[in-house]
N, C-alpha and C. Protein backbone atom coordinates (compact mmCIF):
# COMPACT_ATOMS: atom_id res chain seq x y z
N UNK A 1 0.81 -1.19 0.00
CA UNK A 1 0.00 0.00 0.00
C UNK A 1 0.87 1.26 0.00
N UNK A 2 1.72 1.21 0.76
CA UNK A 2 3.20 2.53 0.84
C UNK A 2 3.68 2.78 -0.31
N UNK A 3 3.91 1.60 -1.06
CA UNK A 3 4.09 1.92 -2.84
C UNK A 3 3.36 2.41 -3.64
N UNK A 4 2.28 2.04 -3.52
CA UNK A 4 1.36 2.79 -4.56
C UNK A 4 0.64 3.80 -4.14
N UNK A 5 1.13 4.60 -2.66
CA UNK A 5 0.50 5.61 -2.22
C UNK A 5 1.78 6.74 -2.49
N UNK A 6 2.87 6.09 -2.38
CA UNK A 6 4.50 6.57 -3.28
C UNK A 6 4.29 7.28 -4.01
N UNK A 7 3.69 6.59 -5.27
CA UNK A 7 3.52 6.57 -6.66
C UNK A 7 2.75 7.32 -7.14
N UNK A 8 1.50 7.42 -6.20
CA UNK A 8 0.60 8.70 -6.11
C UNK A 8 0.94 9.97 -6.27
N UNK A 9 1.80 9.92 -5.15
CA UNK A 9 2.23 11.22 -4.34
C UNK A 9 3.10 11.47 -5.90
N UNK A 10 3.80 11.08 -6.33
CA UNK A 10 4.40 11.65 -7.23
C UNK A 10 3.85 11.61 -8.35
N UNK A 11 2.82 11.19 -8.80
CA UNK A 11 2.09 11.86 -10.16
C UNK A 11 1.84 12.79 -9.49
N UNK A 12 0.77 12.84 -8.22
CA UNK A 12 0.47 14.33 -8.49
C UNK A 12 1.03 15.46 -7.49
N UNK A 13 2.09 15.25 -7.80
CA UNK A 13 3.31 16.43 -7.08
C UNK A 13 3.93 17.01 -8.11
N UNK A 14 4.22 16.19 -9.54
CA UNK A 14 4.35 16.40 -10.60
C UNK A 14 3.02 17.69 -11.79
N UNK A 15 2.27 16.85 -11.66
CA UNK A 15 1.00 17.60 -12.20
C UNK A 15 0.83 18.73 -11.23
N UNK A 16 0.71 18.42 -10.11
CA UNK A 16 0.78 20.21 -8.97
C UNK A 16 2.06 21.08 -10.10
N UNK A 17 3.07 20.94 -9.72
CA UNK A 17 3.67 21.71 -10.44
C UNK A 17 3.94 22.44 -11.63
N UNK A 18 3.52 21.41 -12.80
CA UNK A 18 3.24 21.46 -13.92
C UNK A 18 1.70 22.81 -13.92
N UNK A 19 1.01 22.24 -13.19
CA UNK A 19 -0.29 23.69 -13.50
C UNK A 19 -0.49 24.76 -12.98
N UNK A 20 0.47 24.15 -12.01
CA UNK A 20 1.14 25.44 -10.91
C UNK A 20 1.95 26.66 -12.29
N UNK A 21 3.08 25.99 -12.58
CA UNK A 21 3.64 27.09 -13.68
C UNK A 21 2.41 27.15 -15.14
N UNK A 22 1.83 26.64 -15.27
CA UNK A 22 0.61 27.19 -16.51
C UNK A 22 -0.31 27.82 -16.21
N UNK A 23 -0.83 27.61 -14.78
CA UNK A 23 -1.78 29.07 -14.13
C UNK A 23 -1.17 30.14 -14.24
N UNK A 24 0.36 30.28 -13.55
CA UNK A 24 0.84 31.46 -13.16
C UNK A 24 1.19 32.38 -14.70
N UNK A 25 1.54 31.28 -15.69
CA UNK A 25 2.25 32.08 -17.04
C UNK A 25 0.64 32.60 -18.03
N UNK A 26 -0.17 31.84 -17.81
CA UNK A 26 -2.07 32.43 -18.32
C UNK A 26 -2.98 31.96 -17.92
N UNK A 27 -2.94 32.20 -16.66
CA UNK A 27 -4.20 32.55 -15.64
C UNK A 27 -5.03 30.69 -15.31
N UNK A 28 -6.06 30.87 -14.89
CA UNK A 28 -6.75 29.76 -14.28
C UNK A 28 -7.86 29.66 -14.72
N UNK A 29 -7.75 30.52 -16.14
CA UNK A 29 -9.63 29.52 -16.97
C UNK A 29 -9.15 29.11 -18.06
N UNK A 30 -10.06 27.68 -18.20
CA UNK A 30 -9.66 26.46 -18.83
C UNK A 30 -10.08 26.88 -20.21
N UNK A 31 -10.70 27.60 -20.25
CA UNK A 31 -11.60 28.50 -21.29
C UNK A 31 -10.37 28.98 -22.54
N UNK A 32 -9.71 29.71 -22.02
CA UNK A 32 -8.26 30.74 -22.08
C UNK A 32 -7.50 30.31 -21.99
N UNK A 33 -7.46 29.11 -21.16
CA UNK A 33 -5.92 28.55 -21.16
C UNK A 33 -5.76 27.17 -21.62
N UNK A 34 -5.59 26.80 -23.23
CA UNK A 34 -5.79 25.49 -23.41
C UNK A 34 -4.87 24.39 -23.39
N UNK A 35 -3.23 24.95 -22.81
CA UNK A 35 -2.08 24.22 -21.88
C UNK A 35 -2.79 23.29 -20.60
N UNK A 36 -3.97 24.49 -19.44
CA UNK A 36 -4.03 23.96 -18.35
C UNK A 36 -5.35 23.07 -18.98
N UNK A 37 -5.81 23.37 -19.91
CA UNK A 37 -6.66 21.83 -19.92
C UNK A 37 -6.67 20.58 -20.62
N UNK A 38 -4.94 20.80 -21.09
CA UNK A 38 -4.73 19.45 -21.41
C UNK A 38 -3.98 18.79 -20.37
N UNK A 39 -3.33 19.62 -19.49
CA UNK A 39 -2.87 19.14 -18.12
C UNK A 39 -3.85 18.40 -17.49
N UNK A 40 -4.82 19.04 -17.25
CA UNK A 40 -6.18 18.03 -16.50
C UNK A 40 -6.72 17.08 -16.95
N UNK A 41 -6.26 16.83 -18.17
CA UNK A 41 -6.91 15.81 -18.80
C UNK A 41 -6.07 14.54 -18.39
N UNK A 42 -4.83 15.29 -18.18
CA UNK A 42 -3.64 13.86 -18.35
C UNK A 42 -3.28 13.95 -17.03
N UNK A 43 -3.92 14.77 -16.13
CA UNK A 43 -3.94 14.27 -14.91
C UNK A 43 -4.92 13.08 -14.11
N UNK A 44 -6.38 13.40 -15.22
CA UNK A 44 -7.03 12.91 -15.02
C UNK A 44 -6.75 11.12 -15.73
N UNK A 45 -6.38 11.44 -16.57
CA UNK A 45 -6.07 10.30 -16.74
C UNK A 45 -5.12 9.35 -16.04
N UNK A 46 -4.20 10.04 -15.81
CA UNK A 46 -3.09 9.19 -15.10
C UNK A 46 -3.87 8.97 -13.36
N UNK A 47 -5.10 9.20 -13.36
CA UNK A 47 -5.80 8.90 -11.94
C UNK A 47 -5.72 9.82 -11.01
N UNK A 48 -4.99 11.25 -11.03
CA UNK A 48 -5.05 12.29 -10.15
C UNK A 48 -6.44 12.50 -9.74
N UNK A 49 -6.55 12.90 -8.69
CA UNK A 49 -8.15 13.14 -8.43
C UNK A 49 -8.18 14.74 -8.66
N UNK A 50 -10.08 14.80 -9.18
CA UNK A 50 -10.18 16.41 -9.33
C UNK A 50 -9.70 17.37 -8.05
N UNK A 51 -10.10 16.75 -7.33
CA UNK A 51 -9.67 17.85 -5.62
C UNK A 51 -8.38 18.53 -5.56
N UNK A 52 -7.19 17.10 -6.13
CA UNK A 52 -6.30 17.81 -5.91
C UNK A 52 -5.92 18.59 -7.34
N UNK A 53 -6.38 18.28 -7.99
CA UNK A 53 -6.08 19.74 -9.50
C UNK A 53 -6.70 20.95 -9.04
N UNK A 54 -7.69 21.12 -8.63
CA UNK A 54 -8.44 21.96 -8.06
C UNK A 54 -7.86 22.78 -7.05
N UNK A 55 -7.11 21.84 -6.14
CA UNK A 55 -6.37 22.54 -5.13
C UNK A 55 -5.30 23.24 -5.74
N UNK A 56 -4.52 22.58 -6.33
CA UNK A 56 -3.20 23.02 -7.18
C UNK A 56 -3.52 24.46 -7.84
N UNK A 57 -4.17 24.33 -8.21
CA UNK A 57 -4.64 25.77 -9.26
C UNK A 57 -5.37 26.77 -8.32
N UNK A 58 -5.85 26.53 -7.12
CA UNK A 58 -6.07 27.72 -5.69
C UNK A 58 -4.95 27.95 -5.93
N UNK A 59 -4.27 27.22 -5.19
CA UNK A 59 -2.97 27.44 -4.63
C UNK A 59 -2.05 28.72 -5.59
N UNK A 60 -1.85 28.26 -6.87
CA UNK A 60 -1.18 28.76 -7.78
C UNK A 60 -1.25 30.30 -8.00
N UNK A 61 -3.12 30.30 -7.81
CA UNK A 61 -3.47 31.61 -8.18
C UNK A 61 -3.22 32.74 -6.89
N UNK A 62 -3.42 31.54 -5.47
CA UNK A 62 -3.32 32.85 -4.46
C UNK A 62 -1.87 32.98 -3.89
N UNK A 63 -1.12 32.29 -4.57
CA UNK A 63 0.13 32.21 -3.38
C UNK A 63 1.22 31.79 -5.08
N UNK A 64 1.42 32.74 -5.05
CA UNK A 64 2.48 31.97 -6.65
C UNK A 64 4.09 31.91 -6.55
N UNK A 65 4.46 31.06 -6.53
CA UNK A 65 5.46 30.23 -6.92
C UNK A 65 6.49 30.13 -7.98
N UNK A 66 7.67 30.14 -8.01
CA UNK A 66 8.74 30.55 -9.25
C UNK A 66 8.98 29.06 -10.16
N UNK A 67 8.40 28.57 -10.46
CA UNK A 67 8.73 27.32 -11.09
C UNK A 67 9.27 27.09 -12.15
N UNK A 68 10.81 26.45 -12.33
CA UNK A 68 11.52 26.72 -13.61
C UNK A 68 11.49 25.72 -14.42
N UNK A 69 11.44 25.62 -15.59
CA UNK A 69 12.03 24.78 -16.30
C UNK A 69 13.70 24.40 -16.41
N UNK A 70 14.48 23.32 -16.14
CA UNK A 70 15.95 23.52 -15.84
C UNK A 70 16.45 22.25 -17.16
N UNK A 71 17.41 22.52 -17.91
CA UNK A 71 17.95 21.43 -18.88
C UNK A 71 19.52 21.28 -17.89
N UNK A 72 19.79 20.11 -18.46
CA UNK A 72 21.05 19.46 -17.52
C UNK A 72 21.70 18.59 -18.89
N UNK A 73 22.89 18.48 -18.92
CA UNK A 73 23.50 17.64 -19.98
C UNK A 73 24.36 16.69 -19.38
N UNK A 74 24.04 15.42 -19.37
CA UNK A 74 25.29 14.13 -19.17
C UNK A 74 25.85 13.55 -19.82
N UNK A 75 26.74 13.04 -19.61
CA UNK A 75 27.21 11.74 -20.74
C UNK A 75 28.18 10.74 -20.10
N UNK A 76 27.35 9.56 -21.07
CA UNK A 76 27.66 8.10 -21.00
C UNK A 76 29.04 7.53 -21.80
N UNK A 77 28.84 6.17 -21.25
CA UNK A 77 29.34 5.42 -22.56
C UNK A 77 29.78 5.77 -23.59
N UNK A 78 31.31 6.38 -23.96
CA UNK A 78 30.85 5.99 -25.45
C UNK A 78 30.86 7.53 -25.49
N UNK A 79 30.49 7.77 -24.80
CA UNK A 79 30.48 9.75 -25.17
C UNK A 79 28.95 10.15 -25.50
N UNK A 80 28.10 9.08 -25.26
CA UNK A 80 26.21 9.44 -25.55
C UNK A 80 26.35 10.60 -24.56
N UNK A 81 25.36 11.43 -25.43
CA UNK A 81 24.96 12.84 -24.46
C UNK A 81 23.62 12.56 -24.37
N UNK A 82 23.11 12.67 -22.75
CA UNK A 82 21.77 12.84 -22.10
C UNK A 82 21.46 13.78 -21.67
N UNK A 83 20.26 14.64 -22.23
CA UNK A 83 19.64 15.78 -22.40
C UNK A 83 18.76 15.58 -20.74
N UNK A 84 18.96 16.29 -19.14
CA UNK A 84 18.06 15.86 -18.24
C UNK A 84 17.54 16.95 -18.75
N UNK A 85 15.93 16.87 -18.11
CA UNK A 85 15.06 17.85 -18.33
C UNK A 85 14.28 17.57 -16.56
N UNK A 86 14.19 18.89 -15.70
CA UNK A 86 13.43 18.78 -14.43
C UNK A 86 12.60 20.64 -14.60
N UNK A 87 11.59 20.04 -13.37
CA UNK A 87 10.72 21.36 -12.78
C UNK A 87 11.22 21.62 -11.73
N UNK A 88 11.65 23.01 -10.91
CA UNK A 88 12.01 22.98 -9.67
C UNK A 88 11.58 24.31 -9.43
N UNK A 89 11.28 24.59 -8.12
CA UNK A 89 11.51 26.36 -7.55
C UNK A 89 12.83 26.77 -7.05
N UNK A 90 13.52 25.69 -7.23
CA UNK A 90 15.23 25.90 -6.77
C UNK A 90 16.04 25.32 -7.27
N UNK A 91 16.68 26.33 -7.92
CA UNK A 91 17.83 25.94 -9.18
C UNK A 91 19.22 25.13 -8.40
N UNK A 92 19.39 25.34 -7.51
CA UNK A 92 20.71 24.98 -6.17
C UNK A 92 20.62 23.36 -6.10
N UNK A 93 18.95 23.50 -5.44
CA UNK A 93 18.62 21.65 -4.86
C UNK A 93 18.52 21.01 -5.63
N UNK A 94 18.05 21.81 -7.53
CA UNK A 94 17.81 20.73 -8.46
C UNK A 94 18.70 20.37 -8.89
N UNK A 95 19.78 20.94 -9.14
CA UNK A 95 21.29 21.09 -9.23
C UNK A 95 22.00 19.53 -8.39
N UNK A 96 21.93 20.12 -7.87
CA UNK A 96 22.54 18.86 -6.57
C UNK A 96 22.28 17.81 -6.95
N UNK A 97 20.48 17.35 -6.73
CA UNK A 97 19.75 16.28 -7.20
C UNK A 97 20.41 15.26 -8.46
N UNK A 98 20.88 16.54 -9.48
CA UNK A 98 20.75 15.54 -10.79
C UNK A 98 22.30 15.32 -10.75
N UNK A 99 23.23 15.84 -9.71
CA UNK A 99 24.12 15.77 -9.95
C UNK A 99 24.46 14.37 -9.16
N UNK A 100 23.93 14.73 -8.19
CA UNK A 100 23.86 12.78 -7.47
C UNK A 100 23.45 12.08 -7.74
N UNK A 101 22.40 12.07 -8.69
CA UNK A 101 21.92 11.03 -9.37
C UNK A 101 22.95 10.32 -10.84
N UNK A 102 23.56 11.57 -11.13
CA UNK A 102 24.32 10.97 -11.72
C UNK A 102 26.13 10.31 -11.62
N UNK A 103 26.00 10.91 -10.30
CA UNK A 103 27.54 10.21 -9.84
C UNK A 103 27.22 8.82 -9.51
N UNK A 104 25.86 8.82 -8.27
CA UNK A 104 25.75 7.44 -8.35
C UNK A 104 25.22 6.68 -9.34
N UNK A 105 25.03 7.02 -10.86
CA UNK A 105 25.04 5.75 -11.76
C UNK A 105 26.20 5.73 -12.21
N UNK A 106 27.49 6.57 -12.00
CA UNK A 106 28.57 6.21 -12.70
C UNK A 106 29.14 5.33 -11.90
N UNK A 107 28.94 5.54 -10.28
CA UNK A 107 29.73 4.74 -9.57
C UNK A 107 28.84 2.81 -9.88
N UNK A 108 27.92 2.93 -10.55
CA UNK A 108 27.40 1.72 -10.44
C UNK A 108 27.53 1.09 -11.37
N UNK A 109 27.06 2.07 -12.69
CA UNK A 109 26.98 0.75 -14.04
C UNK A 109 28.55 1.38 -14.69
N UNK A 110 28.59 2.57 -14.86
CA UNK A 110 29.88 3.08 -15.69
C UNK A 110 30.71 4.51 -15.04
N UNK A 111 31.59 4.57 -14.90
CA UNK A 111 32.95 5.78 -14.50
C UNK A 111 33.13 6.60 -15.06
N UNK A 112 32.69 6.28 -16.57
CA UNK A 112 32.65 7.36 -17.78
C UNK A 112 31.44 8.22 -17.29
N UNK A 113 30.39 7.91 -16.88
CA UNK A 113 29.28 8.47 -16.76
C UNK A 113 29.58 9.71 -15.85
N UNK A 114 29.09 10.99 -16.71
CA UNK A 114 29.58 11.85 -15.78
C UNK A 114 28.90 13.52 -16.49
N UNK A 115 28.75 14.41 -16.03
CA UNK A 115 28.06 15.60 -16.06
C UNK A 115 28.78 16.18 -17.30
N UNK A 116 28.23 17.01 -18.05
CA UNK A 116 28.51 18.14 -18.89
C UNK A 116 29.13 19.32 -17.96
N UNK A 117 29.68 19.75 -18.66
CA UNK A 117 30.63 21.44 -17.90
C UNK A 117 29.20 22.24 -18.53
N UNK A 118 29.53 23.53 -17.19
CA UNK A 118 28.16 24.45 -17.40
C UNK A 118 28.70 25.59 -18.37
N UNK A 119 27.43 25.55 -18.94
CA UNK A 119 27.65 26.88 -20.27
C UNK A 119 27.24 26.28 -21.56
């Protein structure tokens, strides 16, 4: 049950965020904004419940939030370049995040595996 309440939590922590930055960039009618209503659709689909889209988009409108889009570049094997792509309100922690995520797959599957220089 802890797993798939996990799993929850992160679709819709994901989708929070996601409509979180499409309220704030054109507003909160679905009418006007036809980004946030394909978000709801694929929230809805992926099983988010309406309450919490509903909440997400209060939230967004009364209390707003800096939410970035951040690109990250790695590379593998071989010299493959991996394009990360994350949402964050903090460029520092997301930073960190992808950067440990990717030391520990070098320390696991490959050594080569290792971050792009910034710029």
């Amino acid at each position: 049950m802890a797993k798939t309440a996990a799993a929850y939590s992160k679709k819709a922590s994901y989708f929070g965020k996601k409509i979180a930055q499409c309220v704030q960039a054109k507003g909160p009618n679905v009418e006007s904004n036809r980004e946030l209503g394909n978000l709801m659709r694929e929230a809805k689909a992926a099983g988010v419940r309406a309450d919490v889209v509903e909440r997400n988009i209060k939230k967004a409108v009364e209390k707003p939030t800096d939410f970035k889009e951040l690109t990250y570049e790695a590379y593998g094997c071989g010299g493959v370049g991996f394009v990360i792509s994350c949402l964050s309100d903090s460029h520092k922690r997301a930073t960190a995040d992808v950067n440990a995520c990717v030391k520990k797959l070098g320390e696991k599957s490959n050594p080569s595996f290792k971050m792009g220089s910034s710029g």
